[in-house]
Protein backbone atom coordinates (compact mmCIF):
# COMPACT_ATOMS: atom_id res chain seq x y z
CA UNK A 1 -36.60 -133.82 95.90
CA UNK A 2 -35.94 -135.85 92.76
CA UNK A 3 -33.23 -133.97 89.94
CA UNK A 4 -35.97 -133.62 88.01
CA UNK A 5 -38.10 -131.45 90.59
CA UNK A 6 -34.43 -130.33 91.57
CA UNK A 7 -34.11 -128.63 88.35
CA UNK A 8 -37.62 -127.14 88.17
CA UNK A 9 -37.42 -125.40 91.18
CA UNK A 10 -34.07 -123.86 90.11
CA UNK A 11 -35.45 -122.86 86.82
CA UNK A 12 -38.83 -121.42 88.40
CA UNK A 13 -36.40 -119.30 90.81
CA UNK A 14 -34.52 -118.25 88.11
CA UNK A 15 -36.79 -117.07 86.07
CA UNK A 16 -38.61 -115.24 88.78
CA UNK A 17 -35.44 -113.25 89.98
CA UNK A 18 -34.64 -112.04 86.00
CA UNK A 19 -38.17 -110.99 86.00
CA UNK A 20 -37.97 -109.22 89.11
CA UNK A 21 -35.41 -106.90 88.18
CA UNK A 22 -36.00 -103.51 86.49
CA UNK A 23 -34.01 -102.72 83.11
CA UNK A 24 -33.70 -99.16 84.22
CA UNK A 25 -31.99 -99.69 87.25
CA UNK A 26 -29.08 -101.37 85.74
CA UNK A 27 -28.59 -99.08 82.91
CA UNK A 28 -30.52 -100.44 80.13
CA UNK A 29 -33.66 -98.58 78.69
CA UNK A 30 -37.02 -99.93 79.11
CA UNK A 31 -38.06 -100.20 75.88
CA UNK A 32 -41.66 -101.66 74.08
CA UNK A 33 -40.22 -104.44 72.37
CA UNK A 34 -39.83 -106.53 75.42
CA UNK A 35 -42.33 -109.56 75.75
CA UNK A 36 -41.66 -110.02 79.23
CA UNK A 37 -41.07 -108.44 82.63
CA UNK A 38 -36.96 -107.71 83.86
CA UNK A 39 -34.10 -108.40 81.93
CA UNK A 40 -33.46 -110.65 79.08
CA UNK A 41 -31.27 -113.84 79.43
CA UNK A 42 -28.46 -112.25 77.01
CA UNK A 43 -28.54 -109.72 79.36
CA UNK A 44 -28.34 -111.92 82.83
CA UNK A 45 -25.64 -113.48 80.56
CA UNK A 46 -23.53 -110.54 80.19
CA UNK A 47 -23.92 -109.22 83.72
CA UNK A 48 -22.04 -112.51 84.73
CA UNK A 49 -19.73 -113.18 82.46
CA UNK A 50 -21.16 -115.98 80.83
CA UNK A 51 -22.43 -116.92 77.22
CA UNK A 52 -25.96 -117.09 76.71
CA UNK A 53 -26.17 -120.44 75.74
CA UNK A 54 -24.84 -121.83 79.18
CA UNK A 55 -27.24 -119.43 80.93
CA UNK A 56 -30.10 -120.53 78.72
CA UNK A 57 -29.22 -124.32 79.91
CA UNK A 58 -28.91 -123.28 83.48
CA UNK A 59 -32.18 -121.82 83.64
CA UNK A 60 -34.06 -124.49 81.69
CA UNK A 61 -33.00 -126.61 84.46
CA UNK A 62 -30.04 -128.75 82.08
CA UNK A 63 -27.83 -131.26 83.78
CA UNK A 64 -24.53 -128.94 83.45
CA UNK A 65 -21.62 -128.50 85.30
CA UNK A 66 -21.95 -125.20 87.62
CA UNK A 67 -19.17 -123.95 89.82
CA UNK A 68 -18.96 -121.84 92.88
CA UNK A 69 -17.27 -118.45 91.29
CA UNK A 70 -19.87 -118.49 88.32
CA UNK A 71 -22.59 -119.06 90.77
CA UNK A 72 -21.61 -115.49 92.53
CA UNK A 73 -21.65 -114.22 89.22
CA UNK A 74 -25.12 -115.17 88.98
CA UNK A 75 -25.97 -114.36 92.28
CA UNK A 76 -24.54 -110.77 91.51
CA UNK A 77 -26.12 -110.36 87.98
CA UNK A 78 -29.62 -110.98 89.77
CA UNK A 79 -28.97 -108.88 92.64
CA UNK A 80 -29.75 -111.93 94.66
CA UNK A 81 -29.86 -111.66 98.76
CA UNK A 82 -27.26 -113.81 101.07
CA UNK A 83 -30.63 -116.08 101.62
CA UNK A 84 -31.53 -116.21 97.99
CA UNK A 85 -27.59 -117.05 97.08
CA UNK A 86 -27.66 -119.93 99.57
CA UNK A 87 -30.89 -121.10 97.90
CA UNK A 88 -29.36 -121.11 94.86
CA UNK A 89 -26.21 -122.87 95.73
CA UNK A 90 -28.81 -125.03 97.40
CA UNK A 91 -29.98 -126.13 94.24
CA UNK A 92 -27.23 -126.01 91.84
CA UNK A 93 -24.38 -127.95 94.24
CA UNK A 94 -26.66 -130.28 95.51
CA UNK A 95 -25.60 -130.14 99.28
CA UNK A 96 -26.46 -133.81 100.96
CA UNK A 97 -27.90 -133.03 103.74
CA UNK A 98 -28.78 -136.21 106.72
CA UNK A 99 -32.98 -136.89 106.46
CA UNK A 100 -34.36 -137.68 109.81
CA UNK A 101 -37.99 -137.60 109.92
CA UNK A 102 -39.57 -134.78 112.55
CA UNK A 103 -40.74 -135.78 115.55
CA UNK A 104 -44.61 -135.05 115.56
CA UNK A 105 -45.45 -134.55 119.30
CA UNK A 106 -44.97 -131.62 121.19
CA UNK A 107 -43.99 -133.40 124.19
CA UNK A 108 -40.51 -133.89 122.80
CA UNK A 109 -39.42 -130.27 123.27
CA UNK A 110 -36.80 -130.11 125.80
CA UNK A 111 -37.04 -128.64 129.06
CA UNK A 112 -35.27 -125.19 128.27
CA UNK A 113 -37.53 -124.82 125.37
CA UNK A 114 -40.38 -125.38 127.81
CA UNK A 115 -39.16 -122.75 130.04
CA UNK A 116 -38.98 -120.46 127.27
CA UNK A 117 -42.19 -120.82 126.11
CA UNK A 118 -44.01 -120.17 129.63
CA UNK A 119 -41.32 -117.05 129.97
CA UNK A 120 -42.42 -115.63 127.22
CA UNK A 121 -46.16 -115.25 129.22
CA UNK A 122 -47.51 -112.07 126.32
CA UNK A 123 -44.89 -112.52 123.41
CA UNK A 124 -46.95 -114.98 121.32
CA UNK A 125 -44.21 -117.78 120.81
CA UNK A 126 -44.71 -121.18 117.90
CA UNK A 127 -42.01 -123.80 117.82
CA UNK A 128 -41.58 -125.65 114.25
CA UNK A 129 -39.93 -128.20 112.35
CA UNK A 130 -37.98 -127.79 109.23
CA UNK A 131 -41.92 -128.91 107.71
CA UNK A 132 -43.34 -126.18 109.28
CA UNK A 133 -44.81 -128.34 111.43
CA UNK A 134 -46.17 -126.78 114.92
CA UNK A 135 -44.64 -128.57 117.66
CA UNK A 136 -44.83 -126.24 120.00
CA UNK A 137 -46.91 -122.72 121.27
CA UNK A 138 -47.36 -120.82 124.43
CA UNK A 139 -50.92 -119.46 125.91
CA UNK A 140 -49.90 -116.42 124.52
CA UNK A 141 -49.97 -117.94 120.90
CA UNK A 142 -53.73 -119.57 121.65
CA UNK A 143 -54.99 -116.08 122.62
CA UNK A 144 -54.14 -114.54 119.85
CA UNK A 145 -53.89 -116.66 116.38
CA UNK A 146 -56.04 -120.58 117.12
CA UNK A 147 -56.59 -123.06 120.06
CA UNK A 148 -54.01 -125.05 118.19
CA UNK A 149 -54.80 -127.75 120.85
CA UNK A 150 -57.95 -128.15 119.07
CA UNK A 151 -56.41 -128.65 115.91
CA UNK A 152 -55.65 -132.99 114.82
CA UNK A 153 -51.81 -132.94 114.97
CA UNK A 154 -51.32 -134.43 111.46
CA UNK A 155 -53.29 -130.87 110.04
CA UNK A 156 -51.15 -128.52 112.58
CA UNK A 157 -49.16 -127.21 109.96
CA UNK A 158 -48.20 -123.73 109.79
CA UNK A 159 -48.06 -123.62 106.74
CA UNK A 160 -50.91 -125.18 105.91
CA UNK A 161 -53.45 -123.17 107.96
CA UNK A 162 -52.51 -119.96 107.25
CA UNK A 163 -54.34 -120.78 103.98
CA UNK A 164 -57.03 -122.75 105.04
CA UNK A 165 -58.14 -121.39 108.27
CA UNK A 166 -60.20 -118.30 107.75
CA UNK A 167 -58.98 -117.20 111.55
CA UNK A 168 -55.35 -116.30 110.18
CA UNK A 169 -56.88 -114.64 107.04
CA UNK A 170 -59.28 -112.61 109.01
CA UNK A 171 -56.50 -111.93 111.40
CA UNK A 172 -53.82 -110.28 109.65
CA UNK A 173 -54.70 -106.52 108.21
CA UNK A 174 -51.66 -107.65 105.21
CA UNK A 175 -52.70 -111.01 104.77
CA UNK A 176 -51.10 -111.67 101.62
CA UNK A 177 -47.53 -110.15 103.30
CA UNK A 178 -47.71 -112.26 106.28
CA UNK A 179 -48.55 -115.55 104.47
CA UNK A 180 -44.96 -114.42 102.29
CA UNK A 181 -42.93 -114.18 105.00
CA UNK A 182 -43.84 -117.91 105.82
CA UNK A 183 -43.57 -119.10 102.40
CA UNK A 184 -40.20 -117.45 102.16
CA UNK A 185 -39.02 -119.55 105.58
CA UNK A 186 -40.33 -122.63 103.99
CA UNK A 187 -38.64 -122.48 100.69
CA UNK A 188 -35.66 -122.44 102.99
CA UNK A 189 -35.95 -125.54 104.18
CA UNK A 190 -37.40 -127.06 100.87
CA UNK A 191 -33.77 -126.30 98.85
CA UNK A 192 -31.87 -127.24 101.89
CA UNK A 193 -33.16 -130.77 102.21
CA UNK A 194 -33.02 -131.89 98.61
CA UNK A 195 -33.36 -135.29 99.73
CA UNK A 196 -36.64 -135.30 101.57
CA UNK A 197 -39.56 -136.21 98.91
CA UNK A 198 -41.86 -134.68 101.25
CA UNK A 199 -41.94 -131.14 100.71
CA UNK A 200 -42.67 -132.01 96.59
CA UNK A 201 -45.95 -133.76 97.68
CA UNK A 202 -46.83 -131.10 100.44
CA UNK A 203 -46.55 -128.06 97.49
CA UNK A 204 -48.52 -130.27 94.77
CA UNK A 205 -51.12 -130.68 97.34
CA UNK A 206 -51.29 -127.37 98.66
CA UNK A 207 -50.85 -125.87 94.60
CA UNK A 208 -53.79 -127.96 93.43
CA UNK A 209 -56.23 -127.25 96.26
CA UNK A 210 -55.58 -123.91 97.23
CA UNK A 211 -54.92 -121.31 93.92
CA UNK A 212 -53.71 -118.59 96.57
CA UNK A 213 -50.82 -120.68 97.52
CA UNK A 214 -49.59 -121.43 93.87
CA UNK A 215 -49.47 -118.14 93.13
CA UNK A 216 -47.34 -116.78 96.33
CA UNK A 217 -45.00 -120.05 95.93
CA UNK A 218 -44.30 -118.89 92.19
CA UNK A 219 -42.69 -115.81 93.37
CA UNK A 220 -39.51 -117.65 95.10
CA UNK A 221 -39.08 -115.65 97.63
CA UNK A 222 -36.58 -116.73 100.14
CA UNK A 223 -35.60 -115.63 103.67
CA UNK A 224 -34.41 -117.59 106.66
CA UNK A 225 -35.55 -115.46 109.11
CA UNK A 226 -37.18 -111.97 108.05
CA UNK A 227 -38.06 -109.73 110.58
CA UNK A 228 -41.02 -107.44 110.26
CA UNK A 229 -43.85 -105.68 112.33
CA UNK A 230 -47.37 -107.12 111.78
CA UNK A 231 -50.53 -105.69 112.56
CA UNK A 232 -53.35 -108.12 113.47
CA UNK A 233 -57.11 -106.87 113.74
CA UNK A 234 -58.54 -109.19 116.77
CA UNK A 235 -62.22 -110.22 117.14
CA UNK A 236 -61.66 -108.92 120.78
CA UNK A 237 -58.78 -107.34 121.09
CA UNK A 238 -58.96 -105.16 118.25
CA UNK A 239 -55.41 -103.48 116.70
CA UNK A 240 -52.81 -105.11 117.77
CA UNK A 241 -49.15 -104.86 116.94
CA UNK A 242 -45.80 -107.39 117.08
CA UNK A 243 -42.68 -107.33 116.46
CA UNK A 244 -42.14 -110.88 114.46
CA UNK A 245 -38.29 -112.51 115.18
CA UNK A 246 -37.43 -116.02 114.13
CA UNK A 247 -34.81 -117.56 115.85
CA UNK A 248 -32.91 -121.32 115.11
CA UNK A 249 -32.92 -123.36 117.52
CA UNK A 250 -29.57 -125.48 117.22
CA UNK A 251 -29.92 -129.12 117.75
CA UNK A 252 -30.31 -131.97 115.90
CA UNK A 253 -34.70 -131.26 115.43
CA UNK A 254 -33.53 -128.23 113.20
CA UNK A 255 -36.54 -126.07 115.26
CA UNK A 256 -37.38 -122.72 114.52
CA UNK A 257 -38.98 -120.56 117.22
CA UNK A 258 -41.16 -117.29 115.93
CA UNK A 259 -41.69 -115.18 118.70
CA UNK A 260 -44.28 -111.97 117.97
CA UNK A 261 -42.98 -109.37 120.53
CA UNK A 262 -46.01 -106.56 121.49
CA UNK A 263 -45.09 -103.54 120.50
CA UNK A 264 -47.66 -100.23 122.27
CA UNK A 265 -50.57 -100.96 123.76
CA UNK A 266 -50.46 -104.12 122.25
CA UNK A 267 -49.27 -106.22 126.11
CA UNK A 268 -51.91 -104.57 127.82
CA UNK A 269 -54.64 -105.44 125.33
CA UNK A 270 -53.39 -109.43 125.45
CA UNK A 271 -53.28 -109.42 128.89
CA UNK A 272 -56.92 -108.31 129.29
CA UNK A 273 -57.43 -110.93 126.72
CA UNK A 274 -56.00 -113.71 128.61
CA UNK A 275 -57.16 -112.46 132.02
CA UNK A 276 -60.71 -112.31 130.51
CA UNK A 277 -60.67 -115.45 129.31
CA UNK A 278 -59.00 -116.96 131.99
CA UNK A 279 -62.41 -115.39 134.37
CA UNK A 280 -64.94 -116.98 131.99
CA UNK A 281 -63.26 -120.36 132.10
CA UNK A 282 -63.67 -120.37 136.01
């Protein structure tokens, strides 16, 4: 990420959050002389203890000096999350992070991460990179989302096909909520690694081609690792419920490993699935 995108992204987040928040619930009346949504910047201004002029600059994205205690101030005055806060210190302190490029073959998963995957026979388990890059899925995961087999490696991104491949969109009953909870994991990784310019040319692609994206990415939403149930309505399996954990895998790879755990009848269903599937292929 060059300063320059550096300092659009924090200004875009910043924005966002201010708008996001609702006079009323700080103490301020709503009003109908306000041109936009949330607070004002005076207002963010005053919440952390800072003149409006430097706040102004901060969140037009100006090269100024920003320290850590102001930064909580921020953080607080925008009600910001322990995710979001990170984000932002992300941005603002510029954290160097080491750029190693992702290894792009599945086979490079170590054994234990193997294991895992065949353990987890009907919890639908994906393995990714910090691109969102799939390097990794059980059976489990084939059943119930995409042969992602079938899919060209260089296109097997997450990311990626939950807005192009009409097999997620028909999939999930929330659509628009489980594509967030992806974004939000992916702007994760894009303020943590300032220094890789690939995640700028991945979101200008993705922003020019595919309106639906644009619009989700210009919420900023961040989370690391949200947790939430999602209900899928299968071709054959019909309702079907999980349990959706992400978990870090720690190691150099920086691999993230979303298991969907079946929640009621949801286990039996997949493994009628599988075993039916598993006949017709004999």
């Amino acid at each position: 990420m060059t300063d320059k995108n550096r300092r659009e992204a924090l200004s875009t987040f910043l924005k966002s959050k201010r708008a996001q928040i609702k006079p009323e619930s700080i103490g301020l009346p709503t009003g109908t002389r306000r041109r936009t949504p949330g607070l004002r910047r005076e207002e963010v201004a005053q919440l952390a203890g800072v003149s409006t002029t430097w706040y102004t600059w901060l969140e037009q994205g100006r090269d100024i000096k920003v320290s850590s205690s102001v930064l909580d101030c921020i953080s607080a005055a925008l009600q910001l999350n322990n995710d979001e806060t990170d984000y932002l210190y992300d941005l603002t302190l510029e954290t160097k992070v080491e750029i190693t490029m992702p290894e792009r073959d599945e086979t490079d998963l170590s054994p234990s991460l193997k294991r895992i995957l065949a353990e987890l026979r009907y919890c639908p388990t994906i393995i990714t990179d910090r691109h969102c890059h799939i390097v990794g899925w059980n059976p489990a995961a084939s059943h119930v989302f995409i042969d992602f087999e079938q899919i060209p490696n260089d296109q097997r991104n997450l990311i990626r096909l939950v807005f192009t491949r009409k097999e997620f969109k028909t999939l999930a009953v929330n659509w628009e909520h489980f594509a967030k909870g992806f974004l939000a994991i992916f702007r994760t990784y894009y303020g943590h690694y300032l220094g890789d310019g690939w995640y700028n040319q991945f979101i200008n692609e993705m922003s020019h081609s595919h309106s639906e994206f644009r619009d989700l990415w210009q919420e900023s939403q961040v989370s690391k690792a949200p947790e939430m149930i999602i209900e899928f309505r299968h071709a054959k399996a019909g309702k079907m419920l999980f349990n959706l954990t992400s978990l870090q895998v720690q190691g150099n790879m920086d691999l993230r490993c979303s298991i969907y755990t079946p929640v009621e009848e949801t286990e039996n269903k997949l493994k009628r699935l599988m075993m039916k599937v598993s006949t017709d292929n004999k």
